[in-house]
N, C-alpha and C. Protein backbone atom coordinates (compact mmCIF):
# COMPACT_ATOMS: atom_id res chain seq x y z
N UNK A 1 8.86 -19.44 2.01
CA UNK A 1 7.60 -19.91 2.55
C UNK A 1 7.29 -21.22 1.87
N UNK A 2 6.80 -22.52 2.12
CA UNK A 2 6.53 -23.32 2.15
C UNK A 2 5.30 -24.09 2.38
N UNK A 3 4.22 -24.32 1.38
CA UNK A 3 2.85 -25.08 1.88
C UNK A 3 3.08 -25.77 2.85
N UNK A 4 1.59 -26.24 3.06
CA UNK A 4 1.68 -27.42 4.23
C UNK A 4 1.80 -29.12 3.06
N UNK A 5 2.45 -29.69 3.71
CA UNK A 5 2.90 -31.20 2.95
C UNK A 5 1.07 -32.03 2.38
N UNK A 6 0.09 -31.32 3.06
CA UNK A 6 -1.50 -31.77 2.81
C UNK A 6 -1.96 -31.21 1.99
N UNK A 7 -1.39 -30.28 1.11
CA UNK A 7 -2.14 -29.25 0.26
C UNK A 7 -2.56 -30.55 -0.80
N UNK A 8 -3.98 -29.83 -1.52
CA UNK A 8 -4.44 -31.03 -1.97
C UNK A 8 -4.32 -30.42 -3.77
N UNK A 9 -3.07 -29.16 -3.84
CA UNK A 9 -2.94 -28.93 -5.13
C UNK A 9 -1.63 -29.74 -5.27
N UNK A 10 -1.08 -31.00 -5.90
CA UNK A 10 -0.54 -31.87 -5.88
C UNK A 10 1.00 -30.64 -6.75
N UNK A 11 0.84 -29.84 -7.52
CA UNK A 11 1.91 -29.47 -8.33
C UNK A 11 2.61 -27.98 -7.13
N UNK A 12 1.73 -27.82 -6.56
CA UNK A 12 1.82 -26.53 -5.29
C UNK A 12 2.62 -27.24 -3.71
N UNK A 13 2.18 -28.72 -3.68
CA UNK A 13 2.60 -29.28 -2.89
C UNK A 13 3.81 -29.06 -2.50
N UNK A 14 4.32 -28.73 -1.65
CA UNK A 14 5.68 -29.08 -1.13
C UNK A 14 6.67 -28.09 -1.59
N UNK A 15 5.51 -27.27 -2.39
CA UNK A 15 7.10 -26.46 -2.81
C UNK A 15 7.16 -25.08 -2.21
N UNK A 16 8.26 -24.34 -2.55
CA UNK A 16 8.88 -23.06 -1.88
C UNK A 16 8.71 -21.70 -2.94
N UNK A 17 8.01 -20.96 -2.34
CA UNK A 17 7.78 -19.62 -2.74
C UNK A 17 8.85 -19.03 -1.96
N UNK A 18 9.54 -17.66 -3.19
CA UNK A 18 10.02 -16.53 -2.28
C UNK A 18 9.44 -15.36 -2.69
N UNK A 19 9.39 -14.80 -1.39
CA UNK A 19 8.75 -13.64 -1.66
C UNK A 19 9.23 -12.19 -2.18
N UNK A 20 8.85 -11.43 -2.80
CA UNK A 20 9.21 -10.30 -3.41
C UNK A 20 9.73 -9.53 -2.45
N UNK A 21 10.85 -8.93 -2.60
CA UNK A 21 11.11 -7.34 -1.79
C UNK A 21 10.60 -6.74 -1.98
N UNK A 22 10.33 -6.26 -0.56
CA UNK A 22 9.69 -4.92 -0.77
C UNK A 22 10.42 -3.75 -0.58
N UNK A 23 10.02 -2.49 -0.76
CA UNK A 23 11.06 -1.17 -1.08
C UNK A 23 11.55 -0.74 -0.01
N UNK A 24 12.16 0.18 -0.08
CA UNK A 24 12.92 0.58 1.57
C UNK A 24 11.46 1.63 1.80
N UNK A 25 11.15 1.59 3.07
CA UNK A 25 10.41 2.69 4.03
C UNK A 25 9.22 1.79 3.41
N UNK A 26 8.78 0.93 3.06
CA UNK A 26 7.43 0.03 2.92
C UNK A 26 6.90 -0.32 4.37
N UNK A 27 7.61 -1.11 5.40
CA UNK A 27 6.99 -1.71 6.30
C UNK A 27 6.99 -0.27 7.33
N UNK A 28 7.90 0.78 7.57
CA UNK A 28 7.43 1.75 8.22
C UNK A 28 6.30 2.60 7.84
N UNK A 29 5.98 2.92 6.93
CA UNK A 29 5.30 3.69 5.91
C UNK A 29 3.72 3.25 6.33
N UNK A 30 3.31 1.89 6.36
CA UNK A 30 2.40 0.80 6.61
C UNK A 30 2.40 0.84 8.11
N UNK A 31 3.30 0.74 9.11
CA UNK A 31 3.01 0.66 10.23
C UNK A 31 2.13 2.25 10.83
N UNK A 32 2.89 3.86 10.28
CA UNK A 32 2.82 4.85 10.48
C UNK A 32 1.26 5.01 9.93
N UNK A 33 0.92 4.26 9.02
CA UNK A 33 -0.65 4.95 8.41
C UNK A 33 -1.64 5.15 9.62
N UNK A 34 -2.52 5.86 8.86
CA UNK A 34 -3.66 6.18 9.96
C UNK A 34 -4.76 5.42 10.13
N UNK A 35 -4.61 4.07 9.21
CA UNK A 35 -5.82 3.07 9.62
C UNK A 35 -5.28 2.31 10.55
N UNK A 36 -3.45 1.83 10.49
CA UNK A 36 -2.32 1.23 11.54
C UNK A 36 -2.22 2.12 12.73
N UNK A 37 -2.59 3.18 13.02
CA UNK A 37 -2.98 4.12 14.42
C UNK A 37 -4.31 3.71 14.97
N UNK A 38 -5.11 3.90 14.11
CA UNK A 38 -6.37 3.55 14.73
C UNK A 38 -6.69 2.58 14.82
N UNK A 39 -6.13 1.43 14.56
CA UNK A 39 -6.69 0.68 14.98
C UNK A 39 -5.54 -0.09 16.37
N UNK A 40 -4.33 0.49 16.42
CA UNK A 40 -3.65 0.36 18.30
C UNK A 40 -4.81 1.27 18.50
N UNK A 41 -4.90 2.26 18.88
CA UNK A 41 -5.82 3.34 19.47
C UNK A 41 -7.07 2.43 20.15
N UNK A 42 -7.67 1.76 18.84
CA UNK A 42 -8.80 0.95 19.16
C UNK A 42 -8.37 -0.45 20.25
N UNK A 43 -7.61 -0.57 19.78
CA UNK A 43 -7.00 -2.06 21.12
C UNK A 43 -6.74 -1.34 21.92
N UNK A 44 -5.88 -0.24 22.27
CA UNK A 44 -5.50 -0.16 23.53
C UNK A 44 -7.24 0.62 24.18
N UNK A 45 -7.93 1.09 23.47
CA UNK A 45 -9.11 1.90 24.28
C UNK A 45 -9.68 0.01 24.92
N UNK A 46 -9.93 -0.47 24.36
CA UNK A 46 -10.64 -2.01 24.81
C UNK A 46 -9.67 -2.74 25.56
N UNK A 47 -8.40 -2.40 25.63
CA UNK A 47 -7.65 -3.15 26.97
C UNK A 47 -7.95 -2.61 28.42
N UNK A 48 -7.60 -3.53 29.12
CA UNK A 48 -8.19 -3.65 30.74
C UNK A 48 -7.12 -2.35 31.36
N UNK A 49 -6.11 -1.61 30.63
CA UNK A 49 -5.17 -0.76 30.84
C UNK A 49 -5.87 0.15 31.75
N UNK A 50 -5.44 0.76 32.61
CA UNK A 50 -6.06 2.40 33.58
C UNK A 50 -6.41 3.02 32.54
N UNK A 51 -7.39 3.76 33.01
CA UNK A 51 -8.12 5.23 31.83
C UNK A 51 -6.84 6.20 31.62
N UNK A 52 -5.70 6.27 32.61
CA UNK A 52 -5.02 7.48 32.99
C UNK A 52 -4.22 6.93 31.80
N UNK A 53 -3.94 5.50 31.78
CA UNK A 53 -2.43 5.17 30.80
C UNK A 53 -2.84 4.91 29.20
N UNK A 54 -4.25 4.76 29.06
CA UNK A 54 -5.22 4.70 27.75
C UNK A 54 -4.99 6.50 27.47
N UNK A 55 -5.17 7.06 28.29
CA UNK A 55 -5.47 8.37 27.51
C UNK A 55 -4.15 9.19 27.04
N UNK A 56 -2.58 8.61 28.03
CA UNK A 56 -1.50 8.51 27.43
C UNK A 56 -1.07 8.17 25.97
N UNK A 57 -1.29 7.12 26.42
CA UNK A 57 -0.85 6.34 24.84
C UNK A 57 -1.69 6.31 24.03
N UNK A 58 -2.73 7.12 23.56
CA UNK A 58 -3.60 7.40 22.81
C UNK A 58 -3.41 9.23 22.38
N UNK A 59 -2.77 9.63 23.16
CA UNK A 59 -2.34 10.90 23.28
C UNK A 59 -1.16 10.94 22.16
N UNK A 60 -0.24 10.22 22.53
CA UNK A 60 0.74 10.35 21.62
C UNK A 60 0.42 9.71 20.16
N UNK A 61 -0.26 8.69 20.05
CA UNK A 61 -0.38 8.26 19.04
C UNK A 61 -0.98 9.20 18.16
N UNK A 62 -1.91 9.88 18.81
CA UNK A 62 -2.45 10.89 17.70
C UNK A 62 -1.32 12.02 17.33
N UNK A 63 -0.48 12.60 18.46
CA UNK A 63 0.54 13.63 18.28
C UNK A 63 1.45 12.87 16.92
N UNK A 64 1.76 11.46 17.33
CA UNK A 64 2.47 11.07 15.96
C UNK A 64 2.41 11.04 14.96
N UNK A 65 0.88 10.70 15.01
CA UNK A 65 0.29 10.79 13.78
C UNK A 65 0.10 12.24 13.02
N UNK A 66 -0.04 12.91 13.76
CA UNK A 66 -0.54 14.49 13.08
C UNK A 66 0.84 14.99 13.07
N UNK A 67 1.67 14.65 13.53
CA UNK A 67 3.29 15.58 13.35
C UNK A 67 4.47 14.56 12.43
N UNK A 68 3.50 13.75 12.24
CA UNK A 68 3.97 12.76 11.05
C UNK A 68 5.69 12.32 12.01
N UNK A 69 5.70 12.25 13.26
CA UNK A 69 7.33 11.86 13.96
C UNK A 69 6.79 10.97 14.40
N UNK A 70 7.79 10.01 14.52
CA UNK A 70 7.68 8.49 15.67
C UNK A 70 8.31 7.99 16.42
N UNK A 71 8.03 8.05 17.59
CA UNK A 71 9.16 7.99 18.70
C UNK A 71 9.25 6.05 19.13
């Protein structure tokens, strides 16, 4: 990752960060949580989607969530 060439910290300028690894099962682990459910749940209830295909995919998300599987 790389600032922008305008940063006005002159010693931060221009230079290159790398970023830490993270552990194995981190970014699934984070996607699977239940604040990362509810809040698709919450976008898809406020998308222009049919009620029939909202109450689908809101269906499963909770089944995933409570049976801890992810399809």
């Amino acid at each position: 990752m790389s600032t922008l060439p305008d940063n006005s910290n002159r010693v931060v300028s221009g230079s290159s960060v790398t970023a830490s690894v993270l552990p194995d099962g981190a970014v699934p682990e984070v996607l699977h949580s239940k604040s990362v459910v509810r809040h698709m749940q919450k976008a898809v209830d406020e998308s222009n989607s049919s009620p029939k295909l909202k109450q689908k995919i809101d269906k499963s998300l909770t089944d995933e969530l409570l049976s801890d599987r992810y399809n």
